[in-house]
Protein backbone atom coordinates (compact mmCIF):
# COMPACT_ATOMS: atom_id res chain seq x y z
CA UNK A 1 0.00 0.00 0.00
CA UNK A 2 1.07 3.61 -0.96
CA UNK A 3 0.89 6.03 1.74
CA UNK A 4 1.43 9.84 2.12
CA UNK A 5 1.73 11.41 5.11
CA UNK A 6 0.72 15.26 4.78
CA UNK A 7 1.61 17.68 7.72
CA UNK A 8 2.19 21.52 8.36
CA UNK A 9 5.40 23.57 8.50
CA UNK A 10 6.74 20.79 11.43
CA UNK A 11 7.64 18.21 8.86
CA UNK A 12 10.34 20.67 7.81
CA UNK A 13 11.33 21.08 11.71
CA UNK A 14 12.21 17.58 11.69
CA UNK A 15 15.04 15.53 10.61
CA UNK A 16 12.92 12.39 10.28
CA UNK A 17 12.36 13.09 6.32
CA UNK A 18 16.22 14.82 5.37
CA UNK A 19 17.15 11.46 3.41
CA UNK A 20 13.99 11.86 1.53
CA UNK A 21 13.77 12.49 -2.27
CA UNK A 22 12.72 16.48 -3.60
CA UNK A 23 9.70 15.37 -6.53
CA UNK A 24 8.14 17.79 -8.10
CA UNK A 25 4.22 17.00 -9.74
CA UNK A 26 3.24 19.20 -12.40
CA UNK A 27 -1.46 19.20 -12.18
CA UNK A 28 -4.04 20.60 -13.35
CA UNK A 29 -4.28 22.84 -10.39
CA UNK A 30 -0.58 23.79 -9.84
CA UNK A 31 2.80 22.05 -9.07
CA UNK A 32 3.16 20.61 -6.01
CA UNK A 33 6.67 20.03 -4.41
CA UNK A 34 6.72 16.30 -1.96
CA UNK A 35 9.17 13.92 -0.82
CA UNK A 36 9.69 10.74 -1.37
CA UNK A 37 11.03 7.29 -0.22
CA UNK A 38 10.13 4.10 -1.80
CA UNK A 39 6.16 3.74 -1.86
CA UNK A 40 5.88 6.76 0.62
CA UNK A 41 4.67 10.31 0.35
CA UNK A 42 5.83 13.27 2.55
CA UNK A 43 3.70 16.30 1.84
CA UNK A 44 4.27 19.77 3.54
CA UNK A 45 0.34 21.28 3.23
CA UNK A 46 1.86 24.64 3.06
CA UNK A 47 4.55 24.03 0.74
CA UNK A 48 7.84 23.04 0.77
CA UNK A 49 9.34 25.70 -1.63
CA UNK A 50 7.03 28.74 0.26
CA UNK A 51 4.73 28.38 3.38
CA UNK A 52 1.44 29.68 2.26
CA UNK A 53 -0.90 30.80 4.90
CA UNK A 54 -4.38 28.32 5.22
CA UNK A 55 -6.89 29.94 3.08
CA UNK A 56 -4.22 30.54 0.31
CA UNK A 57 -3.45 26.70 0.03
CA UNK A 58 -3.56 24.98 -3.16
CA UNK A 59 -5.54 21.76 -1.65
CA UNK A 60 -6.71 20.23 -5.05
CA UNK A 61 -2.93 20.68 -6.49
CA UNK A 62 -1.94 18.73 -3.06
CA UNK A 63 -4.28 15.92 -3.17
CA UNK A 64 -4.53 15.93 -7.33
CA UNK A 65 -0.55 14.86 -6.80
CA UNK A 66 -1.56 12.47 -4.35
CA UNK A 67 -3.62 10.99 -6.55
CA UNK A 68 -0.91 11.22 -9.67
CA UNK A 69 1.16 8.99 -7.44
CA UNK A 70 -0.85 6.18 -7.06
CA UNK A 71 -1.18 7.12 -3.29
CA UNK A 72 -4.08 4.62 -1.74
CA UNK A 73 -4.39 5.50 1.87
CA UNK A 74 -3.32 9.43 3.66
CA UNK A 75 -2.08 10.25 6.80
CA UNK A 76 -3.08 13.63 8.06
CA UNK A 77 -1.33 15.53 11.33
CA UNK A 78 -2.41 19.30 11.69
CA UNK A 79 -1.84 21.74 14.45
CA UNK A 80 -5.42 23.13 16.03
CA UNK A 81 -6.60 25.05 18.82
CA UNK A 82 -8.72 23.18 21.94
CA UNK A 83 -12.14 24.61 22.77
CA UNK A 84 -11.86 22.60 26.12
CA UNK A 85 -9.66 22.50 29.41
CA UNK A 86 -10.18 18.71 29.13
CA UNK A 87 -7.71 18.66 25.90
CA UNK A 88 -4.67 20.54 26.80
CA UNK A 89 -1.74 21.85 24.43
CA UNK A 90 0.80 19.28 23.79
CA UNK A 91 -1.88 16.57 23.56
CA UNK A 92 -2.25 14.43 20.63
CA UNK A 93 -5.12 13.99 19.07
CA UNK A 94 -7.20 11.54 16.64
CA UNK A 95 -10.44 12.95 14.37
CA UNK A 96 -13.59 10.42 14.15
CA UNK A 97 -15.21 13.53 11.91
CA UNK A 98 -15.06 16.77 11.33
CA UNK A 99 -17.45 20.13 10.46
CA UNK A 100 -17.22 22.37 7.75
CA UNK A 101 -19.56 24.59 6.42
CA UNK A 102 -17.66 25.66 3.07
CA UNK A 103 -16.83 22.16 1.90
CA UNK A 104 -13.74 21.97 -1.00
CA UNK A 105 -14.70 19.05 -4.00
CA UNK A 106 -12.66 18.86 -7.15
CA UNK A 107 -16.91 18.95 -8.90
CA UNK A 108 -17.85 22.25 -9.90
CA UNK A 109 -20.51 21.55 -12.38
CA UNK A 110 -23.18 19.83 -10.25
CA UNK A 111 -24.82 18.79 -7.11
CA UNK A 112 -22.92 15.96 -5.23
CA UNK A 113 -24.54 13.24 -2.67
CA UNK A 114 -20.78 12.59 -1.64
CA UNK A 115 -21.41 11.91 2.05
CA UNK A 116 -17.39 12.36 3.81
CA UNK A 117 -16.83 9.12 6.25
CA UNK A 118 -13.05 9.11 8.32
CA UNK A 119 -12.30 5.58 8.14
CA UNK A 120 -9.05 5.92 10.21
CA UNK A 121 -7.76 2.43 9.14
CA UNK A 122 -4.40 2.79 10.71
CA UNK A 123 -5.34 4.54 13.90
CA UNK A 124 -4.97 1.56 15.96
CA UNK A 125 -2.07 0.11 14.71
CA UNK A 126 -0.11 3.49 14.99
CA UNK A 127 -1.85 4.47 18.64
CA UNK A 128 -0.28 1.16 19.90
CA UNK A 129 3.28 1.97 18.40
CA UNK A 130 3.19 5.45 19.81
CA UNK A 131 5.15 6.61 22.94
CA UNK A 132 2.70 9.32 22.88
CA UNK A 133 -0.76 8.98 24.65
CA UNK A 134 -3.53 9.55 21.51
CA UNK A 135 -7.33 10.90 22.91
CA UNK A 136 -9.61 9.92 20.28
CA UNK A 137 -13.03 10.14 18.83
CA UNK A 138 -12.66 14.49 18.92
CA UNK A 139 -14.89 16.13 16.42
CA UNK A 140 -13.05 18.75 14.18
CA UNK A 141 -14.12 22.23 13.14
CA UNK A 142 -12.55 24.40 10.76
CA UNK A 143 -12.66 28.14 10.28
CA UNK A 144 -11.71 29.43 7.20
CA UNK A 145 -8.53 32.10 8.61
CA UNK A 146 -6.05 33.08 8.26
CA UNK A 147 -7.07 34.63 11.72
CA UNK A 148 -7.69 32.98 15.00
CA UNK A 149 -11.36 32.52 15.60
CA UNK A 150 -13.07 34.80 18.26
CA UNK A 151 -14.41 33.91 21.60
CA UNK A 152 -17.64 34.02 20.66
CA UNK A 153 -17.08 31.65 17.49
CA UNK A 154 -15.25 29.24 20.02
CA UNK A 155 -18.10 29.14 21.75
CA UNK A 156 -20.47 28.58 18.87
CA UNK A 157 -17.67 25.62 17.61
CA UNK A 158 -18.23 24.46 20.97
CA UNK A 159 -21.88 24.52 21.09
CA UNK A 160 -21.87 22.52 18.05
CA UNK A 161 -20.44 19.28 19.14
CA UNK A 162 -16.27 20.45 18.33
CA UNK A 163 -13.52 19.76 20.63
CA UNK A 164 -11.02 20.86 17.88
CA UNK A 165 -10.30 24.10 15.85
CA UNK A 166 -8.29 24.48 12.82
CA UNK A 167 -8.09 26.31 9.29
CA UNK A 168 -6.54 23.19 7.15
CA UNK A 169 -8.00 19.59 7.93
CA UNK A 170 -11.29 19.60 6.32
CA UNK A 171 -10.41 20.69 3.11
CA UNK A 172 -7.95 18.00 2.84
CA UNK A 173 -10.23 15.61 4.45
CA UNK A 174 -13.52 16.52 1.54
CA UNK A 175 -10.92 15.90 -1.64
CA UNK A 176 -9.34 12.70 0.08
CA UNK A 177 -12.55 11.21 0.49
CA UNK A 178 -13.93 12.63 -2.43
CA UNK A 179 -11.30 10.57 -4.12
CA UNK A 180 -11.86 7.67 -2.80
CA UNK A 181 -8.58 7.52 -0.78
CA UNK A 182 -8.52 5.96 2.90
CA UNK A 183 -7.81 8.51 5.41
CA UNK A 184 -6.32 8.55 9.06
CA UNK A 185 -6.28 12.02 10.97
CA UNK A 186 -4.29 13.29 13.89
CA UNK A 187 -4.15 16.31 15.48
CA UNK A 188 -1.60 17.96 17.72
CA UNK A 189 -3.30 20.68 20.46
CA UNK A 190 -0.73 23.87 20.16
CA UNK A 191 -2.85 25.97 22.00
CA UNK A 192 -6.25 26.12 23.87
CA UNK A 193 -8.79 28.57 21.72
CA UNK A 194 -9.60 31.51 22.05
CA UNK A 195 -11.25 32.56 25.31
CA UNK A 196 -10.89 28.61 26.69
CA UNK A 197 -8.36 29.80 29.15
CA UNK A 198 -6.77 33.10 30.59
CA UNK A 199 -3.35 33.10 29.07
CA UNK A 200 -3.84 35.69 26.17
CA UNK A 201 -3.78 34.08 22.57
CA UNK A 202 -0.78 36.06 19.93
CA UNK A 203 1.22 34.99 16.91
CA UNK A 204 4.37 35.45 19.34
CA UNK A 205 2.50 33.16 22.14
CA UNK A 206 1.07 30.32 19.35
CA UNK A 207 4.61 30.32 18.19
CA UNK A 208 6.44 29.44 21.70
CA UNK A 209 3.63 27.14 21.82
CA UNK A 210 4.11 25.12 18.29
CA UNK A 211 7.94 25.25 19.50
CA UNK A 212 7.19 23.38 22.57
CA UNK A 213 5.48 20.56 21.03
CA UNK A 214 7.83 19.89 18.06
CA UNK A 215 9.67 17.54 20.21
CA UNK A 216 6.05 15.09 20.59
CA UNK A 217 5.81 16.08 16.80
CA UNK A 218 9.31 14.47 16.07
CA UNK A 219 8.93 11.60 18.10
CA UNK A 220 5.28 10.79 16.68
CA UNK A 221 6.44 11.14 12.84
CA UNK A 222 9.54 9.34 13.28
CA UNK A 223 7.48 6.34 15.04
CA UNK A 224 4.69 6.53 11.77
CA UNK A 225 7.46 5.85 9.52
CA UNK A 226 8.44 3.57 11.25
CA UNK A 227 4.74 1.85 10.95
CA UNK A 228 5.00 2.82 7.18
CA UNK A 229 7.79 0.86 6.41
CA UNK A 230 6.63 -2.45 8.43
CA UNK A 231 3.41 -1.50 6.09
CA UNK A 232 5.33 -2.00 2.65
């Protein structure tokens, strides 16, 4: 089985994918930069060559070259915000669904009964590899950015059923599915949302933050390769 693992600006933090081949896939939608080893995908959501900021994300190019390379099965790990004290920063996290109300499909020219479905096919088999506790069955809400959400939309989120926010996921999550690919999604908790706790929510904070949890980050991707390879 072919499988791509697609994270955020971390997977360039860590050394875990240096040996790695540079590909470049030319698609309909754009070229998209990954790296490669073997039957294995490494895909940097905001770009390897530039970091582009959430809602200026090419996410048909990304899954499009997914797709180009026979990739059957996608591993997703995105950095969100917590709208509870029960799911601190630095936890790791696994996605049973998700909510979006401005849905991405590749079909433009008609009404679709596509119905998205998270299979998470490897979650078990990774969870009991992982020196890392993993909460799961967390419901996943995304905002569209590029700012954090305000208090009173973390409380709507909230309201709604969503332990998670985020700006990336669910677009990845509609054309994965919509493709027919098998998806597993993690999250890592950087930072509790807006309003969920006292300490006061900045770029400068959410970066010290991100910082402090590359070391789970590194330790959690290094271990999934690990699973990918007994996998091929």
């Amino acid at each position: 089985m072919k499988i791509a693992i697609i994270s955020g600006t971390s997977i360039e933090k860590t050394d875990t994918f240096e040996d790695w081949q540079v590909r470049s896939v030319q698609t309909e939608f754009g070229k998209v930069v990954v790296k490669t080893d073997g039957k294995h995908v490494a895909m940097n959501r905001h770009g390897f060559e530039r970091a582009l900021p959430p809602h200026k994300i090419n996410y048909r190019a990304n899954i499009e070259a997914l797709c180009q390379l026979e990739v059957e099965s996608v591993v997703t790990l995105s950095s969100v915000g917590s709208v509870t004290v029960d799911i601190p920063p630095g936890s790791l996290v696994s996605c049973q669904d998700y909510m979006s109300f401005a849905p991405m499909t590749f079909i433009d020219d008609r009404m679709s009964a596509f119905a998205p479905v998270i299979g998470n096919r490897h979650l078990e088999a990774i969870r009991s590899r992982c020196s890392q506790p993993i909460l799961t069955g967390k419901i996943y809400m995304q905002t569209p950015g590029p700012r954090f959400e305000t208090r009173a939309e973390v409380r709507a989120v909230k309201a709604l059923g969503g332990d998670l926010v985020g700006m990336t996921f669910a677009n990845e999550a509609d054309l994965i599915l919509e493709r027919g690919l098998d998806l597993t999604a993690f999250c890592m908790v950087d930072n509790y949302a807006h309003g969920v706790s006292s300490s006061q929510l900045s770029l400068e904070a959410f970066r010290g933050l991100v910082a402090k949890n590359q070391a789970t980050i590194n330790c959690f991707l290094s271990e999934l390769v690990d699973y990918l390879r007994i996998c091929s």
